[in-house]
C-alpha atoms as a PDB file:
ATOM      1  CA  UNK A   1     -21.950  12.515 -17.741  1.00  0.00           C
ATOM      2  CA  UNK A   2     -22.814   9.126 -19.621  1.00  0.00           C
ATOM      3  CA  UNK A   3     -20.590   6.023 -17.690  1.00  0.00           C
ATOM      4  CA  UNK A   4     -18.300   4.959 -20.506  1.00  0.00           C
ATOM      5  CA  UNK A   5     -17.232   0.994 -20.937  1.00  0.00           C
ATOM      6  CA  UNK A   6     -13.818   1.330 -22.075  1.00  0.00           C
ATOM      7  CA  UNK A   7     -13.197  -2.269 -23.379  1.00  0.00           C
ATOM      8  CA  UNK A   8     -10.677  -2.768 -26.081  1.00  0.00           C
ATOM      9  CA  UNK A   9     -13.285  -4.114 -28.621  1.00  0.00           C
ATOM     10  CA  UNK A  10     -15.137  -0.742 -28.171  1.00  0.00           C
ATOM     11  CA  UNK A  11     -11.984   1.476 -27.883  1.00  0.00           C
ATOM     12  CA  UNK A  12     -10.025  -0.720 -30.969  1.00  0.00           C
ATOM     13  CA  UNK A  13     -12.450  -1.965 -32.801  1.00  0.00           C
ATOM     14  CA  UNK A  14     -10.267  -1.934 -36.200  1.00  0.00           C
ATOM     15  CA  UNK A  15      -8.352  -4.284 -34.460  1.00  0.00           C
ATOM     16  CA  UNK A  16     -11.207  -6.658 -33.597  1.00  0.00           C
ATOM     17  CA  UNK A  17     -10.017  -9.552 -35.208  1.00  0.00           C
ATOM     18  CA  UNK A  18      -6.340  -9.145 -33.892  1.00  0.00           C
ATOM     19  CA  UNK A  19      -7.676  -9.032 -30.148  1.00  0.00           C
ATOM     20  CA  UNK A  20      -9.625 -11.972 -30.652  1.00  0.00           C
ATOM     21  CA  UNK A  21      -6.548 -14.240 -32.075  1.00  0.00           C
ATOM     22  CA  UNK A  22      -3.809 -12.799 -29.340  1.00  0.00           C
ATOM     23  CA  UNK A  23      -6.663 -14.074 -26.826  1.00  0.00           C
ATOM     24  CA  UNK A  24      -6.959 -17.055 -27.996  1.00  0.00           C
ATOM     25  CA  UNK A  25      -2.954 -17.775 -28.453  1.00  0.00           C
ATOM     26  CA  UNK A  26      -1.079 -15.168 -26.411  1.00  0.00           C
ATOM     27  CA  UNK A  27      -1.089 -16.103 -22.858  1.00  0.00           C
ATOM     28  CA  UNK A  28       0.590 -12.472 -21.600  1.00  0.00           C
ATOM     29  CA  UNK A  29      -1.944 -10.653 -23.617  1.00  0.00           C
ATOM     30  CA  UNK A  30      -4.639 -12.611 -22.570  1.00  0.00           C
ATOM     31  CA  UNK A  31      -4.380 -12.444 -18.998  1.00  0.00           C
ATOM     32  CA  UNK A  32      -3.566  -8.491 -19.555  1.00  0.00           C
ATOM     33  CA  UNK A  33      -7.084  -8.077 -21.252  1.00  0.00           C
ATOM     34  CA  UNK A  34      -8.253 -10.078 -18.569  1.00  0.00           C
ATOM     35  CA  UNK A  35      -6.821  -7.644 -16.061  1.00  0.00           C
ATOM     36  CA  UNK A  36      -7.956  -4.481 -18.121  1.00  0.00           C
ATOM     37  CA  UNK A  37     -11.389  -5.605 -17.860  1.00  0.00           C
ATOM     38  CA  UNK A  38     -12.017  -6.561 -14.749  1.00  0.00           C
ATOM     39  CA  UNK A  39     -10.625  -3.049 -13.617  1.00  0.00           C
ATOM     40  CA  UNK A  40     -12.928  -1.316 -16.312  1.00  0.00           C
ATOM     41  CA  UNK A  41     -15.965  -3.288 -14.897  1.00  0.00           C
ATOM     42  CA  UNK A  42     -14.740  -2.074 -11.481  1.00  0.00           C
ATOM     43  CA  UNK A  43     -14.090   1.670 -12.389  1.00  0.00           C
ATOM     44  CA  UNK A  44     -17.599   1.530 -14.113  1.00  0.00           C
ATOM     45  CA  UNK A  45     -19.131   0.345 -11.078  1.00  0.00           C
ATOM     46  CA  UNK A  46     -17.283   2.904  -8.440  1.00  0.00           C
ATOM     47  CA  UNK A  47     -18.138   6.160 -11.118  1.00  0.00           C
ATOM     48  CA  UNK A  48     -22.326   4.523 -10.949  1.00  0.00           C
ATOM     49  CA  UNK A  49     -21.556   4.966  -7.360  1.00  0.00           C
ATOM     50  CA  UNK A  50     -20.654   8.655  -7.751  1.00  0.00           C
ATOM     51  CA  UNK A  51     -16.936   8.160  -6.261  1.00  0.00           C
ATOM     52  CA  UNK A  52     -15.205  11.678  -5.862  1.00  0.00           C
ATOM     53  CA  UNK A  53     -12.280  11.879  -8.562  1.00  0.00           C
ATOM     54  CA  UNK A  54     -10.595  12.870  -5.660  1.00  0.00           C
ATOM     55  CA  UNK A  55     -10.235   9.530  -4.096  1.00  0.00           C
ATOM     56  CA  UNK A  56      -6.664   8.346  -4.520  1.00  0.00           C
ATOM     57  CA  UNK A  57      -7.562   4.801  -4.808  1.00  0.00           C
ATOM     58  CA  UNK A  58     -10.085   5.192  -7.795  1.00  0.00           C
ATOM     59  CA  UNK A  59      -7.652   7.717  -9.305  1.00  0.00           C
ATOM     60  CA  UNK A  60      -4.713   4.590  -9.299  1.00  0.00           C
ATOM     61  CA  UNK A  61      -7.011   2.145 -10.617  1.00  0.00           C
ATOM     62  CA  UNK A  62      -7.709   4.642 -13.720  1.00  0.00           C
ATOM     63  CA  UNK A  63      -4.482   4.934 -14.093  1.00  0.00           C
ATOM     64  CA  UNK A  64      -3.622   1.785 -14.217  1.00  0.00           C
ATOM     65  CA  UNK A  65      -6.190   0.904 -16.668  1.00  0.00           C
ATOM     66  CA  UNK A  66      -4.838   3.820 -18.766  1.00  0.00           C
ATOM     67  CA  UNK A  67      -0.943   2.216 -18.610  1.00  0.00           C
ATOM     68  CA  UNK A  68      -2.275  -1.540 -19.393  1.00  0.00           C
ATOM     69  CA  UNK A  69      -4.273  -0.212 -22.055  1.00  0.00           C
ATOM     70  CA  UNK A  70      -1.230   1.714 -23.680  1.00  0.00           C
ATOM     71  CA  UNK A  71       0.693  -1.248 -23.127  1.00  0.00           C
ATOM     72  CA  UNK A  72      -1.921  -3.680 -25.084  1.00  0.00           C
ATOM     73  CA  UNK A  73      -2.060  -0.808 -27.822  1.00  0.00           C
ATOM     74  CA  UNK A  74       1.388  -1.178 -28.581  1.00  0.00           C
ATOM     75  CA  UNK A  75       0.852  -5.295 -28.596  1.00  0.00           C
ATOM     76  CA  UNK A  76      -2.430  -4.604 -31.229  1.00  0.00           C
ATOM     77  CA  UNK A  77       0.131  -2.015 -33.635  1.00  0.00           C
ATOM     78  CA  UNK A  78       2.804  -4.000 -33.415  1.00  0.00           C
ATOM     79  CA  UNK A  79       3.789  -7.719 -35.053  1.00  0.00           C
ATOM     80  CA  UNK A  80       4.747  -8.984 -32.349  1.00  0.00           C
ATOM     81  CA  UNK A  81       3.712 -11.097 -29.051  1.00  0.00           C
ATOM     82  CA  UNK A  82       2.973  -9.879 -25.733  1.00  0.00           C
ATOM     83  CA  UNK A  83       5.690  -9.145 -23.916  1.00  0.00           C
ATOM     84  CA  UNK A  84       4.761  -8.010 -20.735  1.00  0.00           C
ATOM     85  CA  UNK A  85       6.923 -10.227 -18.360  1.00  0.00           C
ATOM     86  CA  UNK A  86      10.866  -9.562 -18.953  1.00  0.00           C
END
């Protein structure tokens, strides 16, 4: 199976131009895309290096990249700011 890059231009890309202006003036979202990435580039890089699914550590980080990437989904529908720190 084909390594997939999951970044949100390639996953959203209708929302292209909306990713590009929260990065540039949303701090929260920003450093959450930040985060998302890196932990793609990481995932991509343990799956090249045939990591058993099994592994409980891989399995949290794609988690984890599956709840931040809900979260900035909801930021891209919505109006509004990130809000990711109460």
């Amino acid at each position: 199976m084909p390594i997939r890059n999951h970044a949100l231009t390639k996953e959203f890309p209708e929302y292209l131009e909306k990713i590009k202006n929260l990065r540039l003036n949303d701090l929260p979202f920003r450093e959450a895309c930040d985060e998302y990435n890196e932990l793609d580039k990481q995932i991509r890089q343990l799956e090249l290096k045939d990591i058993p699914t099994e592994d409980q550590h891989f399995s949290r980080m794609r988690f984890h990249r599956a709840h931040l990437k809900d979260k900035l989904y909801q930021i891209l529908r919505s109006d509004k700011s990130a809000n990711f720190y109460p």
